[in-house]
C-alpha atoms as a PDB file:
ATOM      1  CA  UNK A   1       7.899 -18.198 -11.719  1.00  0.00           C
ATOM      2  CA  UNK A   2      11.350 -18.600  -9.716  1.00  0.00           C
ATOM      3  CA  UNK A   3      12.148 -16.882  -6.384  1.00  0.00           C
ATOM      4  CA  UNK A   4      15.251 -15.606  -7.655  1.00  0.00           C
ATOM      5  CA  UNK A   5      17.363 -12.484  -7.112  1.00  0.00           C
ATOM      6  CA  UNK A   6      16.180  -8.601  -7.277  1.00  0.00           C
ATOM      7  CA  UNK A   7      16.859  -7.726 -10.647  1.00  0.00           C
ATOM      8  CA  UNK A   8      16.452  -3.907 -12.075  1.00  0.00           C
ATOM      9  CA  UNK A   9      14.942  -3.633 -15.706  1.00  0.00           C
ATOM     10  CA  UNK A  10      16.774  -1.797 -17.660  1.00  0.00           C
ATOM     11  CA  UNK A  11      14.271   0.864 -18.931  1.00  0.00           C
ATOM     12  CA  UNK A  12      15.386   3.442 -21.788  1.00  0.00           C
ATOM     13  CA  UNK A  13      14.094   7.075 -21.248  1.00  0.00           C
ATOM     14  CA  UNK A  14      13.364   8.037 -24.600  1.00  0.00           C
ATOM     15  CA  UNK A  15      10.839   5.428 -25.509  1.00  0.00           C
ATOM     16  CA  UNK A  16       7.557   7.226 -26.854  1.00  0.00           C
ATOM     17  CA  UNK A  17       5.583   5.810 -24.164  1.00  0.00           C
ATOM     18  CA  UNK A  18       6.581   5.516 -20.633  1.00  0.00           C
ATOM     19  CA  UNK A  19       7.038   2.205 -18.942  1.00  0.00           C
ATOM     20  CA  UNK A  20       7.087   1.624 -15.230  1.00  0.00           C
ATOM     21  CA  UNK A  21       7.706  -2.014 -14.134  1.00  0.00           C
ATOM     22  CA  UNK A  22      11.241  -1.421 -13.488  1.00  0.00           C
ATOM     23  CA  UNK A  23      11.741  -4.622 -10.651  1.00  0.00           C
ATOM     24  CA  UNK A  24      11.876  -8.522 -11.071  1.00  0.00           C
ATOM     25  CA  UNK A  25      10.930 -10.076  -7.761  1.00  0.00           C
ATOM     26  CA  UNK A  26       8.817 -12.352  -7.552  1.00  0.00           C
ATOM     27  CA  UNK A  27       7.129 -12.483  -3.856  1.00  0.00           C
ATOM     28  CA  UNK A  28       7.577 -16.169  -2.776  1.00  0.00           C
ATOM     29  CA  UNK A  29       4.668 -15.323  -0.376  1.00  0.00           C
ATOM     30  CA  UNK A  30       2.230 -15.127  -3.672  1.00  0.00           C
ATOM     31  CA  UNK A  31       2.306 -18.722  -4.210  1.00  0.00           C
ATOM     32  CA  UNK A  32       0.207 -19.328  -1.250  1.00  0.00           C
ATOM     33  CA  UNK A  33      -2.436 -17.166  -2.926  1.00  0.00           C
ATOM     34  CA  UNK A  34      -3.068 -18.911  -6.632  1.00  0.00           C
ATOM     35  CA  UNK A  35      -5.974 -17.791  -8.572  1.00  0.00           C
ATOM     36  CA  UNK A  36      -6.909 -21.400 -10.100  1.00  0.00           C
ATOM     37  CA  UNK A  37      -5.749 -24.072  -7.471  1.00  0.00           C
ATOM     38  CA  UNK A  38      -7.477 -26.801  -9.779  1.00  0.00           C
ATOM     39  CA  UNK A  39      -7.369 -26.292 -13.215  1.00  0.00           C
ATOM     40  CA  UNK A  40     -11.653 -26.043 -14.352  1.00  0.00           C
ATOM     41  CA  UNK A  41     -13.638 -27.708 -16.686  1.00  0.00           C
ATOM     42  CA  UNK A  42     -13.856 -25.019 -19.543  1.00  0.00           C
ATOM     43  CA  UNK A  43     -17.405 -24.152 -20.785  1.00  0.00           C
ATOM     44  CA  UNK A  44     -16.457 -21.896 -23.776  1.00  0.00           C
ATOM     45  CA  UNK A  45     -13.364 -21.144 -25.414  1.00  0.00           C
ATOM     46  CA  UNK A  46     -13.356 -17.417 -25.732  1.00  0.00           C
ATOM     47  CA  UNK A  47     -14.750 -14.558 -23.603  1.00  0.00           C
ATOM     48  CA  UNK A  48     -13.937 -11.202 -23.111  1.00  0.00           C
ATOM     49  CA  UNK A  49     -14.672  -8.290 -20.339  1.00  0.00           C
ATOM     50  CA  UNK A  50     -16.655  -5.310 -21.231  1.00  0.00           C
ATOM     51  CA  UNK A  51     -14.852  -2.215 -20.147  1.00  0.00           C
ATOM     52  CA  UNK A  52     -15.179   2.040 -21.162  1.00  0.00           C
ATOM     53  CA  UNK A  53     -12.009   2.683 -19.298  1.00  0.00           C
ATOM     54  CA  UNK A  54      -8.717   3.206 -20.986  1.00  0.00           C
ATOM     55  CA  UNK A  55      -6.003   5.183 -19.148  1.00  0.00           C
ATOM     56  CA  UNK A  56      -3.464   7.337 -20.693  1.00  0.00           C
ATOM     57  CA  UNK A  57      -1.101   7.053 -17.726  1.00  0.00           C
ATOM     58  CA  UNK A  58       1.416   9.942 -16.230  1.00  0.00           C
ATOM     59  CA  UNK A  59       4.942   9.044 -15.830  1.00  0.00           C
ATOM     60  CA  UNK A  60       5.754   5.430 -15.024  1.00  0.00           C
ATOM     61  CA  UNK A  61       2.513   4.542 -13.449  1.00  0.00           C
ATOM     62  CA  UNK A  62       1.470   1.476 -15.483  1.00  0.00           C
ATOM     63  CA  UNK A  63       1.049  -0.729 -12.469  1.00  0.00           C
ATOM     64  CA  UNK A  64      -1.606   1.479 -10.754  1.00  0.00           C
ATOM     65  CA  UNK A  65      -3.605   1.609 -14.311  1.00  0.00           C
ATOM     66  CA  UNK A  66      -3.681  -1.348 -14.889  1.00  0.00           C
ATOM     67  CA  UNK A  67      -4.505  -2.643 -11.266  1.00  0.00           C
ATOM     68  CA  UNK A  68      -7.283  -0.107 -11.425  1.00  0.00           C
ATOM     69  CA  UNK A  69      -8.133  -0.780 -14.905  1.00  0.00           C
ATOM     70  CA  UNK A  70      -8.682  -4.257 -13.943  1.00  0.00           C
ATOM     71  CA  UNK A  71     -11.064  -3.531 -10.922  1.00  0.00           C
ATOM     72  CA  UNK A  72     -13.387  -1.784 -13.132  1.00  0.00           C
ATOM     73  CA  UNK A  73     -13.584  -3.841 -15.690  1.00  0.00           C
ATOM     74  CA  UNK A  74     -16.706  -6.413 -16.386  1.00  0.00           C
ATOM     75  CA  UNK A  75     -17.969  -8.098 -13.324  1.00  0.00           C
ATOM     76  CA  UNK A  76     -15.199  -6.589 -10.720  1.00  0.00           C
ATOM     77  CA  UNK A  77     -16.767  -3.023 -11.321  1.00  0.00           C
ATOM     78  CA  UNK A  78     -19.577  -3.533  -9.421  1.00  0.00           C
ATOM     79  CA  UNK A  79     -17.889  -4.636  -6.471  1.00  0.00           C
ATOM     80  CA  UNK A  80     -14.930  -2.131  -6.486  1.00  0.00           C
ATOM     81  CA  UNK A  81     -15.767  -0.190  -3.092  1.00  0.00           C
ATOM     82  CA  UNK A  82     -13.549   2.761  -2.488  1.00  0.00           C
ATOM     83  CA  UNK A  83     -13.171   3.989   0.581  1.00  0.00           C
ATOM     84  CA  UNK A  84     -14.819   7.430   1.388  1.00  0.00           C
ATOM     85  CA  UNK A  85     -11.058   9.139   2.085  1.00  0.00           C
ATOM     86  CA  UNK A  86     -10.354   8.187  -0.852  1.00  0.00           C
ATOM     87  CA  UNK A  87     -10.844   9.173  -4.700  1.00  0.00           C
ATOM     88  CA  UNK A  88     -12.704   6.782  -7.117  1.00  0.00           C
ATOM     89  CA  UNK A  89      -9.258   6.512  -9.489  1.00  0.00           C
ATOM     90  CA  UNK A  90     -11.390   7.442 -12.139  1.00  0.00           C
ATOM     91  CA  UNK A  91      -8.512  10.645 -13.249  1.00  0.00           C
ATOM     92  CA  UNK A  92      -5.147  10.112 -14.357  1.00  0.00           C
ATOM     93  CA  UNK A  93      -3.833  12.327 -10.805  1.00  0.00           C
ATOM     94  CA  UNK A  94      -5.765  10.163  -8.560  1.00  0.00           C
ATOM     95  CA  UNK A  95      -4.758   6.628 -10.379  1.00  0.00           C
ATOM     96  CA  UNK A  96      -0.768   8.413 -10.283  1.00  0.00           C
ATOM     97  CA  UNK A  97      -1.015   9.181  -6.703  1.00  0.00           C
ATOM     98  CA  UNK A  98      -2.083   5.369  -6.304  1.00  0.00           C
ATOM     99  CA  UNK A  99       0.921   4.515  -8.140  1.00  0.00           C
ATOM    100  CA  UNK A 100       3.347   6.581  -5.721  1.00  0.00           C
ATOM    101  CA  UNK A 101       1.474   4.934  -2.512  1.00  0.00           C
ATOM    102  CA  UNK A 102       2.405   1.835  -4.021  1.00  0.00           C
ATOM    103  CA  UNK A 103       5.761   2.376  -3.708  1.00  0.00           C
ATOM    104  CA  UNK A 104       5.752   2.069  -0.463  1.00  0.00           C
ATOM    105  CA  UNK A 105       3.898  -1.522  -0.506  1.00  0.00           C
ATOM    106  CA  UNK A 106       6.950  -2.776  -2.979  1.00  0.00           C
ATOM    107  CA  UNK A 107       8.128  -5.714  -1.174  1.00  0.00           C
ATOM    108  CA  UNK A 108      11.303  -6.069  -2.567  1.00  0.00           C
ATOM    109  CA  UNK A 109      14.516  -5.421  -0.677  1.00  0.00           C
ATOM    110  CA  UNK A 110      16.096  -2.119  -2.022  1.00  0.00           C
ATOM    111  CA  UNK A 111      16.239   1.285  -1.930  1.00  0.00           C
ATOM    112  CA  UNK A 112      13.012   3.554  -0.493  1.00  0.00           C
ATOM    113  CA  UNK A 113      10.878   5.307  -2.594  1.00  0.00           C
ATOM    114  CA  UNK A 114      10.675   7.847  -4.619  1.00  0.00           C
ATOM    115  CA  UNK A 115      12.220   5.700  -7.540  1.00  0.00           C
ATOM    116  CA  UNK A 116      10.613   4.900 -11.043  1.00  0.00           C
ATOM    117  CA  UNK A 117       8.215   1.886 -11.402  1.00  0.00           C
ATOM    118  CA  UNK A 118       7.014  -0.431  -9.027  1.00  0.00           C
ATOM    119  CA  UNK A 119       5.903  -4.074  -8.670  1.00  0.00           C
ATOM    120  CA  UNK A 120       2.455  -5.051 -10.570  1.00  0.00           C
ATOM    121  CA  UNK A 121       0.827  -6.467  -7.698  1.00  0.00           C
ATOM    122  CA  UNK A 122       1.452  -3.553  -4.825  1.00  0.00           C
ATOM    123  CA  UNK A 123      -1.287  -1.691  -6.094  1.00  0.00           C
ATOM    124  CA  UNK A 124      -3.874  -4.145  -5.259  1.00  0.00           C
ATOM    125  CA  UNK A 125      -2.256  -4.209  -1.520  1.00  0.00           C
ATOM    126  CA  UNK A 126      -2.962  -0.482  -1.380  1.00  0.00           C
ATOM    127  CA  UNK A 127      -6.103  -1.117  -2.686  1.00  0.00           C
ATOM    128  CA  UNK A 128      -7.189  -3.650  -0.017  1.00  0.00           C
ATOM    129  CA  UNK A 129      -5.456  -1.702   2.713  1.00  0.00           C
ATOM    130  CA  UNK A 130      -7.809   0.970   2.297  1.00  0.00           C
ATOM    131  CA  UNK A 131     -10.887  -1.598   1.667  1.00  0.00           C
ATOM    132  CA  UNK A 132     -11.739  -1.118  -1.675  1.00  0.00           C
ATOM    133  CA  UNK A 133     -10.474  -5.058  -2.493  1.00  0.00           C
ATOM    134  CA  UNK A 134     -10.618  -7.931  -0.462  1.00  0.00           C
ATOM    135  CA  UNK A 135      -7.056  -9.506  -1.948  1.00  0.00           C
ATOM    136  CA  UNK A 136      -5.354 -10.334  -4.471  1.00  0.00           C
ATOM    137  CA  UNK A 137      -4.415 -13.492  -6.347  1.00  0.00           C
ATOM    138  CA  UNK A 138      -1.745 -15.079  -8.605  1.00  0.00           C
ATOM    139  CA  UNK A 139      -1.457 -16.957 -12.080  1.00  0.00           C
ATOM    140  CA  UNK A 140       0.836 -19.067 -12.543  1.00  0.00           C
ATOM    141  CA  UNK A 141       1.836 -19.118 -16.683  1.00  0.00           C
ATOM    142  CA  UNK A 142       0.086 -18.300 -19.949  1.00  0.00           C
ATOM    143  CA  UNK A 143      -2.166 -21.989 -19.461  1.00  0.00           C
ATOM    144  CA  UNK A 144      -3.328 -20.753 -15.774  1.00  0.00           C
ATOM    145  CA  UNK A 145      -3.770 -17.447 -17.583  1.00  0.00           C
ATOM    146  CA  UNK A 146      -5.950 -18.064 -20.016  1.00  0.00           C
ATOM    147  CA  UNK A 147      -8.179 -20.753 -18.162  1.00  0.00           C
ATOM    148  CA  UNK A 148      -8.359 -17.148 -15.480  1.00  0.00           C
ATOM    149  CA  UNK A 149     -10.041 -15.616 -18.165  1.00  0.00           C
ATOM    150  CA  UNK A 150     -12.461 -17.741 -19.478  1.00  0.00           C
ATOM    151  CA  UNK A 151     -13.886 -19.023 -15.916  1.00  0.00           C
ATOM    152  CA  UNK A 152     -13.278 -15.773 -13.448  1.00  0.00           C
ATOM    153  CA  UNK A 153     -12.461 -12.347 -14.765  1.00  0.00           C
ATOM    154  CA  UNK A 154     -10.320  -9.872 -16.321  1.00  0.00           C
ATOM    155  CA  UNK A 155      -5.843  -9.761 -15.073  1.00  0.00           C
ATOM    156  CA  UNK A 156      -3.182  -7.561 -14.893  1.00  0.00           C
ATOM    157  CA  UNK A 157      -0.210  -9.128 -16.250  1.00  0.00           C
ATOM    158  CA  UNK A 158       4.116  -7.306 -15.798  1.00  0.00           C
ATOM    159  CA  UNK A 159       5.904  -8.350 -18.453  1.00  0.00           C
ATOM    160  CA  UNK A 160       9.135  -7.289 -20.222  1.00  0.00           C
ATOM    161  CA  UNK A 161       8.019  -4.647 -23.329  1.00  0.00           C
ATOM    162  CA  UNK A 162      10.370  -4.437 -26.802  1.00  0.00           C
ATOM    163  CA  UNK A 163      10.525  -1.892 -28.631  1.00  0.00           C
ATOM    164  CA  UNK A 164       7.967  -3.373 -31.576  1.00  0.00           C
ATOM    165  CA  UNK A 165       5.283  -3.791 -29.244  1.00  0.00           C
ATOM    166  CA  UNK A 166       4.812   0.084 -29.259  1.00  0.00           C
ATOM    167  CA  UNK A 167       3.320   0.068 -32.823  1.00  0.00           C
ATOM    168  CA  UNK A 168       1.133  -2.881 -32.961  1.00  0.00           C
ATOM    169  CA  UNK A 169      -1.020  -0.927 -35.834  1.00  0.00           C
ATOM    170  CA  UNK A 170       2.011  -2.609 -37.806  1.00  0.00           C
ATOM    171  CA  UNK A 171       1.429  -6.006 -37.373  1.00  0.00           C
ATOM    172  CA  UNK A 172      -2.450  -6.116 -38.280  1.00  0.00           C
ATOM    173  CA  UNK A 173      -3.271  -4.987 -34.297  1.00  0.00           C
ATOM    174  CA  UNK A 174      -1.021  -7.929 -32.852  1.00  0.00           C
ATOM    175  CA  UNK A 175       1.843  -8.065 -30.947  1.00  0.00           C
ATOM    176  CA  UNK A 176       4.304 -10.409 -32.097  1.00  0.00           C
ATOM    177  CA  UNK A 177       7.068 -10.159 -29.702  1.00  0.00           C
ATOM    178  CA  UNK A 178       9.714  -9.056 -31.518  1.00  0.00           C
ATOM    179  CA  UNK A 179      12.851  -6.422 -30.615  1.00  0.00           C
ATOM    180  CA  UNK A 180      14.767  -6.146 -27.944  1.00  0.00           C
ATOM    181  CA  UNK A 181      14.092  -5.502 -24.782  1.00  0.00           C
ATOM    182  CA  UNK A 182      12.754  -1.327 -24.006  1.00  0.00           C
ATOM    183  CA  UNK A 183      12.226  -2.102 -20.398  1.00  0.00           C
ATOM    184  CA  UNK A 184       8.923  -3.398 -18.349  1.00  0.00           C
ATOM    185  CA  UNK A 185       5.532  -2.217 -18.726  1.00  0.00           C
ATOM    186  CA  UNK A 186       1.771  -3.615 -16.691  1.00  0.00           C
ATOM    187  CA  UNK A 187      -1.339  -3.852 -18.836  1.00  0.00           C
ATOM    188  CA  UNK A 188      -4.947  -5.497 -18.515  1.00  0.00           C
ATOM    189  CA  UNK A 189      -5.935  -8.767 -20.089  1.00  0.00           C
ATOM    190  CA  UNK A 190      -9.655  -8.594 -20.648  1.00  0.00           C
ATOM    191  CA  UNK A 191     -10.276 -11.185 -23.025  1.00  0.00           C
ATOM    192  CA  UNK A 192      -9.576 -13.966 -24.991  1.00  0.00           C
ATOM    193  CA  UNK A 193      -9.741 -15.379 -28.449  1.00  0.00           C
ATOM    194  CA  UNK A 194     -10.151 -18.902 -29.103  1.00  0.00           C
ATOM    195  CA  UNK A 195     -10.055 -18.194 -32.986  1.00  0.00           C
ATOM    196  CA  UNK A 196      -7.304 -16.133 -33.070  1.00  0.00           C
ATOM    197  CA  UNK A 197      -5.682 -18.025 -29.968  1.00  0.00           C
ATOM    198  CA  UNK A 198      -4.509 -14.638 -28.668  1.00  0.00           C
ATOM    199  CA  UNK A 199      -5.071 -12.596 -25.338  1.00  0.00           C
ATOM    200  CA  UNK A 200      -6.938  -8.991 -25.580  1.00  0.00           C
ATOM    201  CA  UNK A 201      -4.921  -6.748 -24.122  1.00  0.00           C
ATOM    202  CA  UNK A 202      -5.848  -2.992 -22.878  1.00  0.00           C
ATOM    203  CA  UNK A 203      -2.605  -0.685 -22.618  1.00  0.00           C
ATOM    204  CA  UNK A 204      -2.166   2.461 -20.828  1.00  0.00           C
ATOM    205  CA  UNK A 205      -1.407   5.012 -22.992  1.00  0.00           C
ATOM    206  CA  UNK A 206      -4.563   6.261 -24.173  1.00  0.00           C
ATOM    207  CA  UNK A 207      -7.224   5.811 -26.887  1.00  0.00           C
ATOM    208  CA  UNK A 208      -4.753   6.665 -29.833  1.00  0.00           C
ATOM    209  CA  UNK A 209      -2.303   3.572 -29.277  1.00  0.00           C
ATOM    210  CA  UNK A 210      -3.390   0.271 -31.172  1.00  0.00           C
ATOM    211  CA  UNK A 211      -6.865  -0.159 -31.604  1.00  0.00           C
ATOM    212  CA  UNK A 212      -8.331   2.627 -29.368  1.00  0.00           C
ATOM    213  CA  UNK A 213      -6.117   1.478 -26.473  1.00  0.00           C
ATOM    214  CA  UNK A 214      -6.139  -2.303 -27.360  1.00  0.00           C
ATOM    215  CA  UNK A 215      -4.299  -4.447 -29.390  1.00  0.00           C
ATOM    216  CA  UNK A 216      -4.185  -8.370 -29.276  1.00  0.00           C
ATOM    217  CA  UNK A 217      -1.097 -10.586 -27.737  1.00  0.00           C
ATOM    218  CA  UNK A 218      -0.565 -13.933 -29.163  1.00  0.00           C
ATOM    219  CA  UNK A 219      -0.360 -17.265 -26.882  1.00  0.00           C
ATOM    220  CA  UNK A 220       2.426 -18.103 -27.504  1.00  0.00           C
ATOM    221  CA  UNK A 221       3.891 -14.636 -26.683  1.00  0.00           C
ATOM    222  CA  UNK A 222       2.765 -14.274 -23.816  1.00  0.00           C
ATOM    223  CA  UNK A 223       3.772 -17.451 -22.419  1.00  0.00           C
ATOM    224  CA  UNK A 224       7.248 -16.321 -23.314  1.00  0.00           C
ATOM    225  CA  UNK A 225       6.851 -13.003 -21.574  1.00  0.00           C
ATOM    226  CA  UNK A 226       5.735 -14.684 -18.626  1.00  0.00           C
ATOM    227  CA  UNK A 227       8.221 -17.710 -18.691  1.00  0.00           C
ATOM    228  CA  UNK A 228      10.750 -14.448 -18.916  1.00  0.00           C
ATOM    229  CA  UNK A 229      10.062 -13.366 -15.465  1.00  0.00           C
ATOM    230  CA  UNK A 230       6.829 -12.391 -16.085  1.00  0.00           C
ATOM    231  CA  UNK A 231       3.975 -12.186 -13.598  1.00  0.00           C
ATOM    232  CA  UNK A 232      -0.301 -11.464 -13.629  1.00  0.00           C
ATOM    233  CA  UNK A 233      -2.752 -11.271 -10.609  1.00  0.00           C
ATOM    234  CA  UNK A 234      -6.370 -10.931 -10.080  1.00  0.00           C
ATOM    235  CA  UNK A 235      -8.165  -8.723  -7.319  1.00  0.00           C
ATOM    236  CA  UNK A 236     -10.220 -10.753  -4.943  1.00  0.00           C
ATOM    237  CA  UNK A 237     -13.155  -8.691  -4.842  1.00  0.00           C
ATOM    238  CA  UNK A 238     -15.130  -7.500  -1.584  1.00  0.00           C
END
């Protein structure tokens, strides 16, 4: 994770699902917040998140799914207070309206909202501005990823998305990380598999991509889509 330069990702408009992580910048200000400031002792070597939700997002409002997705998923659902003024995020409107607050949380230098995308961790700071999170954290690489997974909970993770990773249902439910570049997308990682050494992954783009919303993501590629200015955080729960 560098602290480099703004940097716009090119996203096509004719993909058949929409994207939404349109920004590398990587808040310097994050790395005083890491999810695992020790690597721990691992107990088990695969675990995964139960979770009913899967989103079918409007427009390029990945990020707010999948911060959302991520609160009410396994043990963070129980603790996901919204606040009274506010909807439960439990419609595709309210979850899109989240998304367009969150805009205005982006912390990068640029040009004001209304634009398309938005940074995969300001949904959590609209979420904790209105007290329905306590924080967020970050994790650092695939390693730190994983390890997040195994001891604490379920991620959200903005990566760069190719054009192959649309039809997993090709590749036997996996993506494999290959085609160029379609622009950036947010998604939940809920799980991981020590015998197939790969990351469950829930998209946002309903029940009929993948494997009824999920499809599994490699190691290995997702260490490269991280190492490629890629980025995950946690919510710090209230």
């Amino acid at each position: 994770m560098s602290d480099g330069l703004l940097e716009y990702i090119p996203q096509d408009p004719d993909t058949p699902y929409p994207l939404g992580r349109s920004v590398v910048w990587h808040d310097p200000r994050n790395r005083a917040f890491a999810a695992l400031p020790e690597v721990e002792q691992l107990t088990r070597l695969s675990r995964f998140y139960f979770t009913l939700d899967v989103y079918d997002q409007i427009g390029p409002s990945c990020t707010a799914n999948a911060g959302v997705g991520v609160c009410r998923t396994g043990p963070n659902l129980a603790r996901f207070r919204t606040h009274r003024e506010y909807a439960p995020y439990d419609t595709e409107w309210e979850r899109h309206e989240l998304y367009i607050r969150a805009q205005g949380e982006d912390p990068w230098p640029g040009p004001p909202p209304p634009y398309d995308g938005s940074s995969t961790d300001a949904p959590y700071k609209v979420l904790r501005n209105e007290g329905a999170i306590a924080g967020w954290e970050t994790i650092f690489g695939v390693e730190e990823l994983r390890v997040y997974v195994l001891t604490k909970g379920p991620a959200s993770v903005g990566t760069k998305w190719g054009y192959d990773d649309f039809y997993p249902e090709q590749h036997d439910g996996y993506i494999i990380g290959e085609g160029s570049s379609a622009g950036g997308h947010a998604y939940r990682v809920v799980g991981f598999s020590h015998t197939r050494y790969a990351f469950r992954i829930v998209n946002t783009w309903g029940r009929d991509w993948g494997e009824s919303g999920r499809a599994w993501m490699r190691y290995d590629v997702m260490g490269e889509r991280l190492d490629d200015d890629g980025e995950s955080f946690a919510p710090v729960m209230t």
